[in-house]
Protein backbone atom coordinates (compact mmCIF):
# COMPACT_ATOMS: atom_id res chain seq x y z
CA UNK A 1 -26.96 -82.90 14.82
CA UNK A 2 -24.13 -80.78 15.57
CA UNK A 3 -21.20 -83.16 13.70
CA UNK A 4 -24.06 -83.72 10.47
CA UNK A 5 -23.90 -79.57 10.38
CA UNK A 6 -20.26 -79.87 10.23
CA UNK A 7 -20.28 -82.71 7.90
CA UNK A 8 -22.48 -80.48 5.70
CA UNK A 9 -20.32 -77.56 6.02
CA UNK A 10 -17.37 -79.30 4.96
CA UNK A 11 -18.87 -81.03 1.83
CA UNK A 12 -20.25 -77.75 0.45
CA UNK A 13 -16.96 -75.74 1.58
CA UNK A 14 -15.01 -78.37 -0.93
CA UNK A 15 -17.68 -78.07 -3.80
CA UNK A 16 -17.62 -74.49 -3.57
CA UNK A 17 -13.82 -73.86 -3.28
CA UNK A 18 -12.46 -75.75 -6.55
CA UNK A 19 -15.69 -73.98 -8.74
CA UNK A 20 -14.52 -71.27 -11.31
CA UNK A 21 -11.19 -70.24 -10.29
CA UNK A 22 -8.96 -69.90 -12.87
CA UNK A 23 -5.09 -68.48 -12.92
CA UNK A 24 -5.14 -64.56 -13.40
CA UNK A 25 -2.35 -64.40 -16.27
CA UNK A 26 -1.21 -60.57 -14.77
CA UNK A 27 0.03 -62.45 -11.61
CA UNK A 28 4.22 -62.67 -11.81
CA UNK A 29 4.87 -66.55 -10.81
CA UNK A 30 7.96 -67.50 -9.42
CA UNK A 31 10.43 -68.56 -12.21
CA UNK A 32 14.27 -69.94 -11.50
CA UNK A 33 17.03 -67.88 -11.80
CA UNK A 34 14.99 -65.24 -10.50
CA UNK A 35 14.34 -63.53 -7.10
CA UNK A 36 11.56 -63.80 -5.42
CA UNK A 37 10.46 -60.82 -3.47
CA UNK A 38 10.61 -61.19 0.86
CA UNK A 39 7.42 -61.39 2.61
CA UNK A 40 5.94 -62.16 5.67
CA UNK A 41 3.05 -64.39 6.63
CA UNK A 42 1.28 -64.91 9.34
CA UNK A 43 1.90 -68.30 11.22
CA UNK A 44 -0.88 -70.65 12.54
CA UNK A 45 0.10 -68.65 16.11
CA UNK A 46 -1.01 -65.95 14.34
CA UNK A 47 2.70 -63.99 14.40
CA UNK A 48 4.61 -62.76 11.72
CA UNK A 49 7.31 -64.71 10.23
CA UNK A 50 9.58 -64.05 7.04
CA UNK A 51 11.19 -65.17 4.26
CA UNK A 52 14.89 -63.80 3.70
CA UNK A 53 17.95 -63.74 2.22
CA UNK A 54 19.11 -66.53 4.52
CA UNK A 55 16.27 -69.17 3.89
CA UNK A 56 17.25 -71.62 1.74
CA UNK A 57 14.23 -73.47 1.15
CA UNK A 58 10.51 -73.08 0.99
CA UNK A 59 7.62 -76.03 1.39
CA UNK A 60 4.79 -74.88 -0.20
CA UNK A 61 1.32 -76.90 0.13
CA UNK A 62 -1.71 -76.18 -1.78
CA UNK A 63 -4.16 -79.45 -1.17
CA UNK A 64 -4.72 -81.49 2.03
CA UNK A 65 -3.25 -84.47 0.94
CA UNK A 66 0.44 -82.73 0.61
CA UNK A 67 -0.33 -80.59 3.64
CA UNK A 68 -0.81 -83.73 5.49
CA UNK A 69 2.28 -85.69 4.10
CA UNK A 70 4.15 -82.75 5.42
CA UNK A 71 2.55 -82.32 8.67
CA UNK A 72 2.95 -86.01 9.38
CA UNK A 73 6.54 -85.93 8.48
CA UNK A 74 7.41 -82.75 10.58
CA UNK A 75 5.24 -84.08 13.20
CA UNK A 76 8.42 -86.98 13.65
CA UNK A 77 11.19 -84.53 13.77
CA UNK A 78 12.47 -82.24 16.55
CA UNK A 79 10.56 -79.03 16.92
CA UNK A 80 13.42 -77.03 15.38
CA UNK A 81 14.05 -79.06 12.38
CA UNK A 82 13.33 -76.89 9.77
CA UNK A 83 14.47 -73.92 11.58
CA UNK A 84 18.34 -74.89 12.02
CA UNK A 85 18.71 -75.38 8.11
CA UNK A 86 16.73 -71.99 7.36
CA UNK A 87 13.78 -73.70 5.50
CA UNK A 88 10.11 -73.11 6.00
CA UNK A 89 6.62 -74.67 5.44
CA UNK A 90 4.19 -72.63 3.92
CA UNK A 91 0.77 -73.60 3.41
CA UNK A 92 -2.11 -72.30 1.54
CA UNK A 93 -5.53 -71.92 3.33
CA UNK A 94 -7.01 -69.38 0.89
CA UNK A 95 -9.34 -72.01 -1.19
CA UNK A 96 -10.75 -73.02 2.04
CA UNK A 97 -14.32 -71.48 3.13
CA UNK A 98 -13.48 -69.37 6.77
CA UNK A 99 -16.09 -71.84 8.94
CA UNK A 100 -13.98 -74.78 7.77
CA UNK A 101 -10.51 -72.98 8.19
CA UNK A 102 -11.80 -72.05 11.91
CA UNK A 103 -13.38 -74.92 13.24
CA UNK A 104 -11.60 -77.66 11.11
CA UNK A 105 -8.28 -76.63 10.01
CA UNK A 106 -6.54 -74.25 12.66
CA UNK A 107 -7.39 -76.15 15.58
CA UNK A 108 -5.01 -79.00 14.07
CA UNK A 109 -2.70 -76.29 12.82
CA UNK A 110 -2.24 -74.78 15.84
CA UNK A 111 -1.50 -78.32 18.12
CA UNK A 112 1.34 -78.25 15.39
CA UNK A 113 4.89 -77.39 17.18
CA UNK A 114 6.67 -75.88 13.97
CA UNK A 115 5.67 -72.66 12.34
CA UNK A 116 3.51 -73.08 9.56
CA UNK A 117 3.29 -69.75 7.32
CA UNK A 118 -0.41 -69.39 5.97
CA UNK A 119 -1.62 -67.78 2.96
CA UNK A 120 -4.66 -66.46 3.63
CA UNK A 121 -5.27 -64.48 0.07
CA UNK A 122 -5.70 -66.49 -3.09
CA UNK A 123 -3.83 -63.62 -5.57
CA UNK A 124 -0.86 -64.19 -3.09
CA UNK A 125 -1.14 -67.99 -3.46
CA UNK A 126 -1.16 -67.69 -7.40
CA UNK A 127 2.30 -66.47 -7.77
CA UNK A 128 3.73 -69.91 -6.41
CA UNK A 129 0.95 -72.14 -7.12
CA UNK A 130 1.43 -74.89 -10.39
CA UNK A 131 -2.31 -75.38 -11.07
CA UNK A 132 -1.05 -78.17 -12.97
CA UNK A 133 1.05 -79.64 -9.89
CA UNK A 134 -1.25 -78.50 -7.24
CA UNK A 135 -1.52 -81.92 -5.20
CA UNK A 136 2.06 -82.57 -5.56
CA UNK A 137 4.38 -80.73 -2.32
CA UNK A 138 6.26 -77.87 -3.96
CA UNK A 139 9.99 -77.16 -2.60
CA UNK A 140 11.79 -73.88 -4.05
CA UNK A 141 14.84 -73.84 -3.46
CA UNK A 142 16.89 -70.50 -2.46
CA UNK A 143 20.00 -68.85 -2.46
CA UNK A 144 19.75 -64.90 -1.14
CA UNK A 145 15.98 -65.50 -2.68
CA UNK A 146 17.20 -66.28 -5.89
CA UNK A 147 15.37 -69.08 -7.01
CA UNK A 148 17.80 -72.46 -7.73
CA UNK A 149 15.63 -74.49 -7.98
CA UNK A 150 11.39 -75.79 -8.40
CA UNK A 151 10.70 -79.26 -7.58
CA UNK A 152 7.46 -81.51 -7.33
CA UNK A 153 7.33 -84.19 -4.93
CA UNK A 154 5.12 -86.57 -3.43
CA UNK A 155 6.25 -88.47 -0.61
CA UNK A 156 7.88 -88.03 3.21
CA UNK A 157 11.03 -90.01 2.09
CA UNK A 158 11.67 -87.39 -1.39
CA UNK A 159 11.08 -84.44 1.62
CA UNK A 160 13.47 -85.98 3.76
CA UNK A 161 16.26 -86.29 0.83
CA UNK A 162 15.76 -82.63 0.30
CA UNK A 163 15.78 -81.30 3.59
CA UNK A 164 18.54 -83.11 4.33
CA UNK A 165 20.52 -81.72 0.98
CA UNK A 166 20.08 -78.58 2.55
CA UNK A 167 23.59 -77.26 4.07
């Protein structure tokens, strides 16, 4: 009964989560050859963690499917992977309804060994998200948070290339 109430939740969570939302057009997005403002997010540990001058590269997630190529990539590399070349994983958790984000989601987060930044507000999630590109893994690439570069990818092995293009 139990995993059928679950089940349940998790179907209705989905339906409700992608009804209605559209784009406020007052949000700034994030645009190259500009900077992005630092912030801080909290990780799936629940502690602070920022972006800086010195990161050079941000993974941003907005579906499950890219979240999960990503996770199962990371998952294969040393703990401090991303860490050593100044890049970080973001991942948004805003669409997602709380019961699903509690039971569901954060207990995999958290078994996760590399910080994961969560964005837990949907306005904050609309300045990077592409609604456009939303499935696709979205990698901004920095220099002293001036943004170089936007790319779309898809796949573990077009991550790899550009984490390991990172100096």
């Amino acid at each position: 009964m139990k995993k059928i109430a679950i089940i349940f939740l998790v179907v209705v969570g989905l339906l409700i989560s992608g009804c209605g939302k559209k784009s406020d057009p007052n949000i700034k997005k994030v645009v190259v050859g500009e900077k992005i403002e630092p912030f801080t997010l909290k990780t799936q540990h629940d502690k602070p963690m920022s972006i800086t001058d010195k990161t050079k590269m941000i993974i941003f997630v907005f579906a499950k499917g890219s979240g999960h190529t990503v996770k199962q990539f990371l998952d294969k590399q040393p703990d401090d992977y991303l860490s050593k070349k100044n890049i970080v994983f973001v991942a948004d958790v805003s669409p997602m309804p709380s019961l699903i984000r509690k039971y569901l989601a954060m207990p995999d987060l958290k078994s996760r060994k590399y910080p994961i930044m969560l964005i837990y507000d949907e306005n904050f999630a609309e300045q990077f998200k592409n609604d456009e590109k939303g499935d696709d893994i979205m990698i901004v690439k920095l220099d002293n948070l001036k943004v170089k570069k936007i790319i779309y990818i898809k796949t573990a092995e077009e991550l790899k290339r550009l984490i390991d293009s990172v100096k």
